[in-house]
N, C-alpha and C. Protein backbone atom coordinates (compact mmCIF):
# COMPACT_ATOMS: atom_id res chain seq x y z
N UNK A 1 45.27 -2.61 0.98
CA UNK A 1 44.66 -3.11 2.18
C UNK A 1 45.73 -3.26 3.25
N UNK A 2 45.60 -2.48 4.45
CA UNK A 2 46.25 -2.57 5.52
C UNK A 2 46.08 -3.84 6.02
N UNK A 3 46.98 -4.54 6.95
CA UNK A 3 46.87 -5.85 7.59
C UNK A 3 45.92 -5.91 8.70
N UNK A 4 44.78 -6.83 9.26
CA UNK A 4 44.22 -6.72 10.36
C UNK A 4 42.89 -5.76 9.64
N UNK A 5 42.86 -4.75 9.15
CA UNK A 5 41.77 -3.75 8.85
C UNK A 5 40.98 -4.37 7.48
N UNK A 6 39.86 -4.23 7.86
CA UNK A 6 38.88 -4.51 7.02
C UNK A 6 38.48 -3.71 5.92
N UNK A 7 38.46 -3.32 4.91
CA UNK A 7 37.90 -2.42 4.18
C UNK A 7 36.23 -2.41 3.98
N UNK A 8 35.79 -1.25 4.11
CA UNK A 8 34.25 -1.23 3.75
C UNK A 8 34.20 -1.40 2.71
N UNK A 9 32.07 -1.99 2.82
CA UNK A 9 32.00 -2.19 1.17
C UNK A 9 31.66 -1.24 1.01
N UNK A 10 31.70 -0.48 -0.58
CA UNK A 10 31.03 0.44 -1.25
C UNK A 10 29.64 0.11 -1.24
N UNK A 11 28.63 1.05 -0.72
CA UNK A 11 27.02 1.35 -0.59
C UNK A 11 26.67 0.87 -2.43
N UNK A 12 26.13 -0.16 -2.34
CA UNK A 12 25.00 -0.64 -4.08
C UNK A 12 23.93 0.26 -3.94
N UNK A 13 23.32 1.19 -3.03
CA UNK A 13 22.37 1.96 -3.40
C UNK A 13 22.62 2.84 -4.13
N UNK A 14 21.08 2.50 -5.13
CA UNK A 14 21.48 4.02 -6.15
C UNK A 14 20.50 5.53 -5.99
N UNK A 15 19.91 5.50 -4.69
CA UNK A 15 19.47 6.76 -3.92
C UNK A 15 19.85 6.79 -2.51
N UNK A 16 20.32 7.99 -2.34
CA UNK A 16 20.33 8.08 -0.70
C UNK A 16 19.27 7.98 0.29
N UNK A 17 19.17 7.16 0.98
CA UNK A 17 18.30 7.19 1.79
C UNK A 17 17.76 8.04 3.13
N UNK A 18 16.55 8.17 3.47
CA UNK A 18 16.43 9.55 4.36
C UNK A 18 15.84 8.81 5.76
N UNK A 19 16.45 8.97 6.49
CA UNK A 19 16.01 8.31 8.07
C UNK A 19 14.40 8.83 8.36
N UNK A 20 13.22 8.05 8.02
CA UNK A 20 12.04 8.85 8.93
C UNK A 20 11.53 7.36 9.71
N UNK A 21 10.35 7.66 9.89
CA UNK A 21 9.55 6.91 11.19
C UNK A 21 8.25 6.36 10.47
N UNK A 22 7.77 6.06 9.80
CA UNK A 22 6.66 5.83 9.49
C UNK A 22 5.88 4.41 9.30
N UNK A 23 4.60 4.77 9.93
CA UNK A 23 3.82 3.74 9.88
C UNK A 23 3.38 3.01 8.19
N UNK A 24 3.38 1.48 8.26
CA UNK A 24 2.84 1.16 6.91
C UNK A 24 2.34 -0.42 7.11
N UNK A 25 2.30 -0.76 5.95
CA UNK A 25 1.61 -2.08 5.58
C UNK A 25 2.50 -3.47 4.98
N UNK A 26 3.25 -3.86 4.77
CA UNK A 26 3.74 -5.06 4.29
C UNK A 26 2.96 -6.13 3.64
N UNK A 27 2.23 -6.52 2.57
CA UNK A 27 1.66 -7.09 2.14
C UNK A 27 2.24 -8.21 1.19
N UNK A 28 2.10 -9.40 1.53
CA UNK A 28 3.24 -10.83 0.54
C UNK A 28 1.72 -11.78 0.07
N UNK A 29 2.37 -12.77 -0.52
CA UNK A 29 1.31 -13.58 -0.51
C UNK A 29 0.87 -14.23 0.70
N UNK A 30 1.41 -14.60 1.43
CA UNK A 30 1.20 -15.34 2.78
C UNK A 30 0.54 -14.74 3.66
N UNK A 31 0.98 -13.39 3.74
CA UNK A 31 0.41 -12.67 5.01
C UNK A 31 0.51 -11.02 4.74
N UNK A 32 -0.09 -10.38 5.39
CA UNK A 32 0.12 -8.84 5.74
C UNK A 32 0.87 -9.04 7.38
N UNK A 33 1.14 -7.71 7.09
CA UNK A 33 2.29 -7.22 9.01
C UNK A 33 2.00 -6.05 8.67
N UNK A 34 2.08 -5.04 9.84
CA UNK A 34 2.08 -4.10 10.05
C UNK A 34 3.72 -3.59 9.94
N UNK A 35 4.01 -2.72 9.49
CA UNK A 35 5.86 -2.43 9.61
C UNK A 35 5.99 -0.87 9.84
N UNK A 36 7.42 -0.70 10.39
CA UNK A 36 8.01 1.00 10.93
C UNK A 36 8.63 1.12 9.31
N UNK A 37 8.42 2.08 8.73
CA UNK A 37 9.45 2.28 7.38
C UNK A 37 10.72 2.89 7.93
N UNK A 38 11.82 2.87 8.28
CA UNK A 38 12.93 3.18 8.85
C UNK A 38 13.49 4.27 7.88
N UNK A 39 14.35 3.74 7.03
CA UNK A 39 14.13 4.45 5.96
C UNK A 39 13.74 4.73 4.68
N UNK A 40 13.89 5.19 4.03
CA UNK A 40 13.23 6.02 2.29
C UNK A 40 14.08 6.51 1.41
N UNK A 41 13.61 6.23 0.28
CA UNK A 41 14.38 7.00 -0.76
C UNK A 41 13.58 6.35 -1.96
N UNK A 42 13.88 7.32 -3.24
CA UNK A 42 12.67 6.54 -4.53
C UNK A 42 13.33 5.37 -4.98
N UNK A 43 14.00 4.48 -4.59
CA UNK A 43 13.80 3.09 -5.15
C UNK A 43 14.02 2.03 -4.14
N UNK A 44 14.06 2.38 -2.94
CA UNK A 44 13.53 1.40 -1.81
C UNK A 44 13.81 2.50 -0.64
N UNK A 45 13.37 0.79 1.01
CA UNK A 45 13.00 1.08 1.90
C UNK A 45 13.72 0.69 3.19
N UNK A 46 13.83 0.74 4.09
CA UNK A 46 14.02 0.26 5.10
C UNK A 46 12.96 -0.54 6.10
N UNK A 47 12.59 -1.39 6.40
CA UNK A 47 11.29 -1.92 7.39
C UNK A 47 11.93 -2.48 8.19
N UNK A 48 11.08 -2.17 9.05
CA UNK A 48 10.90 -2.96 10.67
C UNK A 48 9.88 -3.81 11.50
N UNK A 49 9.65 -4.87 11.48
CA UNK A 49 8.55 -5.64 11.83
C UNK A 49 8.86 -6.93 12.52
N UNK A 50 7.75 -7.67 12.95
CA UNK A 50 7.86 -9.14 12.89
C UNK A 50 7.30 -9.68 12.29
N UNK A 51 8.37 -11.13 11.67
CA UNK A 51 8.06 -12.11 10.57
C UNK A 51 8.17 -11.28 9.42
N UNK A 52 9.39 -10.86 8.93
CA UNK A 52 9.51 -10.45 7.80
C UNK A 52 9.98 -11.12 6.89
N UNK A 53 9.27 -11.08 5.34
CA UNK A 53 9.64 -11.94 4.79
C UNK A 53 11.28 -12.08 4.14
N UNK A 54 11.17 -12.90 3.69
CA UNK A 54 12.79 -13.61 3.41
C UNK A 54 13.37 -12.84 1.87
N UNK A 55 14.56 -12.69 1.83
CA UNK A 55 14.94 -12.07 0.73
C UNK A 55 14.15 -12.90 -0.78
N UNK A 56 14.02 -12.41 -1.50
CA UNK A 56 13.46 -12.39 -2.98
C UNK A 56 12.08 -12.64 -3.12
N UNK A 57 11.79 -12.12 -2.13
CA UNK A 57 9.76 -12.17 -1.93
C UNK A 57 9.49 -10.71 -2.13
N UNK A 58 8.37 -11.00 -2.70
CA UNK A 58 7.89 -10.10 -3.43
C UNK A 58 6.95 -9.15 -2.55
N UNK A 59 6.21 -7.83 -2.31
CA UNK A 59 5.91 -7.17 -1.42
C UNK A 59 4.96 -6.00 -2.27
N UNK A 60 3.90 -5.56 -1.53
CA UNK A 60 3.17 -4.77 -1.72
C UNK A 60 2.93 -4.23 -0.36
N UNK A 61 3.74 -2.55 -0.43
CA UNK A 61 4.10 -1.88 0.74
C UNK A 61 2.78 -0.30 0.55
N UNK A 62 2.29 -0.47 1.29
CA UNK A 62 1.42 0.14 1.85
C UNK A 62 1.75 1.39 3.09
N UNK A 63 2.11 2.73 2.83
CA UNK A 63 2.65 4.38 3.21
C UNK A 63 1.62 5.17 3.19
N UNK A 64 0.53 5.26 4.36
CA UNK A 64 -0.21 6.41 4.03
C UNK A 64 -1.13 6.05 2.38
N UNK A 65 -1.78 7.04 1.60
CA UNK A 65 -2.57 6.95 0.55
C UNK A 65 -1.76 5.91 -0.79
N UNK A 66 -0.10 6.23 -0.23
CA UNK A 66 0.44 5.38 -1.18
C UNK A 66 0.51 4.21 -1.50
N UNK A 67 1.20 3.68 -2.51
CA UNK A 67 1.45 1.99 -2.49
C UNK A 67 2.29 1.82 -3.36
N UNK A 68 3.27 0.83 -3.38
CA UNK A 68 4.58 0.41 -4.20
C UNK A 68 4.67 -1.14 -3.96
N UNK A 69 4.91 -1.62 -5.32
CA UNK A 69 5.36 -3.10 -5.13
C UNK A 69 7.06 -3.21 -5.17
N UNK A 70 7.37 -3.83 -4.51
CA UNK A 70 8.98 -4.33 -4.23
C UNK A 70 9.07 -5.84 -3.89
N UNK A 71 10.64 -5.97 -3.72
CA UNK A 71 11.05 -7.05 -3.60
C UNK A 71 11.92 -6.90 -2.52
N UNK A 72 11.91 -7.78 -1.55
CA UNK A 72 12.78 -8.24 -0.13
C UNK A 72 14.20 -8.40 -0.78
N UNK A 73 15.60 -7.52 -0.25
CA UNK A 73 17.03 -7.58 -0.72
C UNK A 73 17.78 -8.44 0.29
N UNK A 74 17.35 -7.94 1.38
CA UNK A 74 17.93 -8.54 2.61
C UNK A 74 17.02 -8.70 3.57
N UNK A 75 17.34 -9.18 4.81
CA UNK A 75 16.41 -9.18 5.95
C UNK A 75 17.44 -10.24 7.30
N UNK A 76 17.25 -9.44 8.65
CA UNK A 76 18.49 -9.82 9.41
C UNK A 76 17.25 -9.31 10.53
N UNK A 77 16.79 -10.51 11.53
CA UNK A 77 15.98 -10.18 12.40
C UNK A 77 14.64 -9.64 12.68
N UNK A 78 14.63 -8.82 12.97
CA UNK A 78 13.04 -8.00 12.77
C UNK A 78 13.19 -6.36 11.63
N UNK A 79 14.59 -6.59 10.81
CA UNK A 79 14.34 -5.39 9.54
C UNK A 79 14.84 -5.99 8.05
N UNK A 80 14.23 -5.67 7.24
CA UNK A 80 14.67 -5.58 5.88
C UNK A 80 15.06 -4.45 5.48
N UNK A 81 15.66 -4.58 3.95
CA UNK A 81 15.50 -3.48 2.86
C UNK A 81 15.07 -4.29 1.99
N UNK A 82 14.39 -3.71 1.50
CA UNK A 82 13.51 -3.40 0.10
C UNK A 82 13.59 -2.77 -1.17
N UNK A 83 13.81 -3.39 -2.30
CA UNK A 83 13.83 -2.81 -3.83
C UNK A 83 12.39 -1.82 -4.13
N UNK A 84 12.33 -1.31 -4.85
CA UNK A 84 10.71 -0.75 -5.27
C UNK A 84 11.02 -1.28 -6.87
N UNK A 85 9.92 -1.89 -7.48
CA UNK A 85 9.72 -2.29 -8.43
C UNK A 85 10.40 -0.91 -9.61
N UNK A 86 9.68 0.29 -9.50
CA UNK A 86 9.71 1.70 -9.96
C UNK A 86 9.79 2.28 -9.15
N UNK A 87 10.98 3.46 -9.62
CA UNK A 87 11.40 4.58 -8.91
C UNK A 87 9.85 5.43 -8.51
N UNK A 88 9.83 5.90 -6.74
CA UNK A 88 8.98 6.54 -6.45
C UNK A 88 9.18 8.06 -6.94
N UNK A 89 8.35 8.82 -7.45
CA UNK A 89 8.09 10.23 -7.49
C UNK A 89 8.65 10.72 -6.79
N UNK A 90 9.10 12.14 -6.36
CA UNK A 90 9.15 12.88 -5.28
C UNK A 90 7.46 13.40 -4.63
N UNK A 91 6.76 13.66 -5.65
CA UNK A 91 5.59 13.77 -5.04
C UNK A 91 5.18 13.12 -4.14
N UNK A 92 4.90 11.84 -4.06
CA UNK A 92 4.72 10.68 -3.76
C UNK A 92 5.53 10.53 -2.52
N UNK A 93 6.98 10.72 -2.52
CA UNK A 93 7.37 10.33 -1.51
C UNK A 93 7.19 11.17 -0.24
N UNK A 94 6.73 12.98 -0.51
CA UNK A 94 6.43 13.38 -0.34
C UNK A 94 5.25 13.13 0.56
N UNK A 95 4.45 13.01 -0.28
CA UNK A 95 2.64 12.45 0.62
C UNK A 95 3.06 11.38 2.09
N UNK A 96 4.02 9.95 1.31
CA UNK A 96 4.31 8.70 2.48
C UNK A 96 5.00 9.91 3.66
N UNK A 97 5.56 10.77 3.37
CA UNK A 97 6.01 11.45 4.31
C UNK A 97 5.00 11.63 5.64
N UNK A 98 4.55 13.21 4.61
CA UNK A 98 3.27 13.38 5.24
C UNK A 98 2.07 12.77 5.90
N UNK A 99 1.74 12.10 5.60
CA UNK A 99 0.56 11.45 5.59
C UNK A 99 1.18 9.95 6.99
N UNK A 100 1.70 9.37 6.92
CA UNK A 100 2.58 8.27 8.08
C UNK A 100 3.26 8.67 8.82
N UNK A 101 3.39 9.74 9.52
CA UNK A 101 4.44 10.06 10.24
C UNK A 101 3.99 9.41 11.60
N UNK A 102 5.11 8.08 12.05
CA UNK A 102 4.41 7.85 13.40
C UNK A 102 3.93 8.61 14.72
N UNK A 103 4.56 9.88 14.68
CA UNK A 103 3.91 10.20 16.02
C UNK A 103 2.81 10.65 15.90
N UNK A 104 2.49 10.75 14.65
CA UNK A 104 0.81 11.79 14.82
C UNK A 104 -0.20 10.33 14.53
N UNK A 105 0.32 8.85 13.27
CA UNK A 105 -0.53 8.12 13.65
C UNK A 105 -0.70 7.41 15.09
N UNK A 106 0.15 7.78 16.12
CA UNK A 106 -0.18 7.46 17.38
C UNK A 106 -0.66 7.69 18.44
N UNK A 107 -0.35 9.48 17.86
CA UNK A 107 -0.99 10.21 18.63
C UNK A 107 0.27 11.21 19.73
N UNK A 108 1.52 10.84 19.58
CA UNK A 108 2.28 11.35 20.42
C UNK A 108 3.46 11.69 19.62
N UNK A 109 4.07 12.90 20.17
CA UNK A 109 5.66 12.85 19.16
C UNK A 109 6.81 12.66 20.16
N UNK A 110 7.84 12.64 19.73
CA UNK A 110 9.00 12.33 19.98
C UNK A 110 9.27 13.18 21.10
C-alpha cells in the first residue's frame, strides 16, 4: 500500500453484471414500488426507486413475465443491489431482457 492511496476493494460479485434499463416491480411485505432494474446478472440486481427497502429485507422482484425472490445487500439513496434467492437461467434472463426494456414500455427510445 502506497501512502495517501487507497486501495480498491475486490468486487464480492460472483456474476458480472450487464448495464440495461428495465422496467419492474419491487414487492416486500410493507409495500410494492415500481423500480428501473439498472443492472443484471443471474444472481442479482441493481434497482432504482423511491423508498427502497433497507438492507436484509426480503423482495419479490417482478421483470416483465418473470419473477425472482431476493434479498436487499445494500441500499444508498434511491438504489439498491439485490441477492436473487437462485441463480437466474439465461433463458429467463433473457425474456426480463426482452420483454422490460424501458423505452418500448414507455413508448420512446433513447
Amino acid at each position: 500500500m502506497t501512502f495517501g492511496k487507497k486501495m480498491a476493494d475486490p468486487c464480492r460479485r460472483v456474476s458480472e453484471r450487464e448495464e440495461v434499463m428495465l422496467a419492474g416491480s419491487a414487492l416486500a411485505v410493507t409495500r410494492s414500488r415500481s423500480v428501473v432494474v439498472s443492472d443484471l446478472s443471474a444472481t442479482g440486481a441493481g434497482l432504482t426507486g423511491r423508498d427502497l427497502p433497507e438492507p436484509g429485507d426480503d423482495l419479490f422482484v417482478v421483470v416483465g413475465s418473470c419473477d425472482e425472490m431476493g434479498r436487499v445487500v445494500w441500499r444508498t439513496g434511491d438504489k439498491c443491489g439485490i441477492s436473487f434467492d437462485d441463480p437466474v437461467g439465461e433463458d429467463n434472463l433473457a425474456r426480463m431482457k426482452r420483454e422490460a426494456r424501458w423505452a418500448e414500455v414507455t413508448g420512446w427510445e433513447r
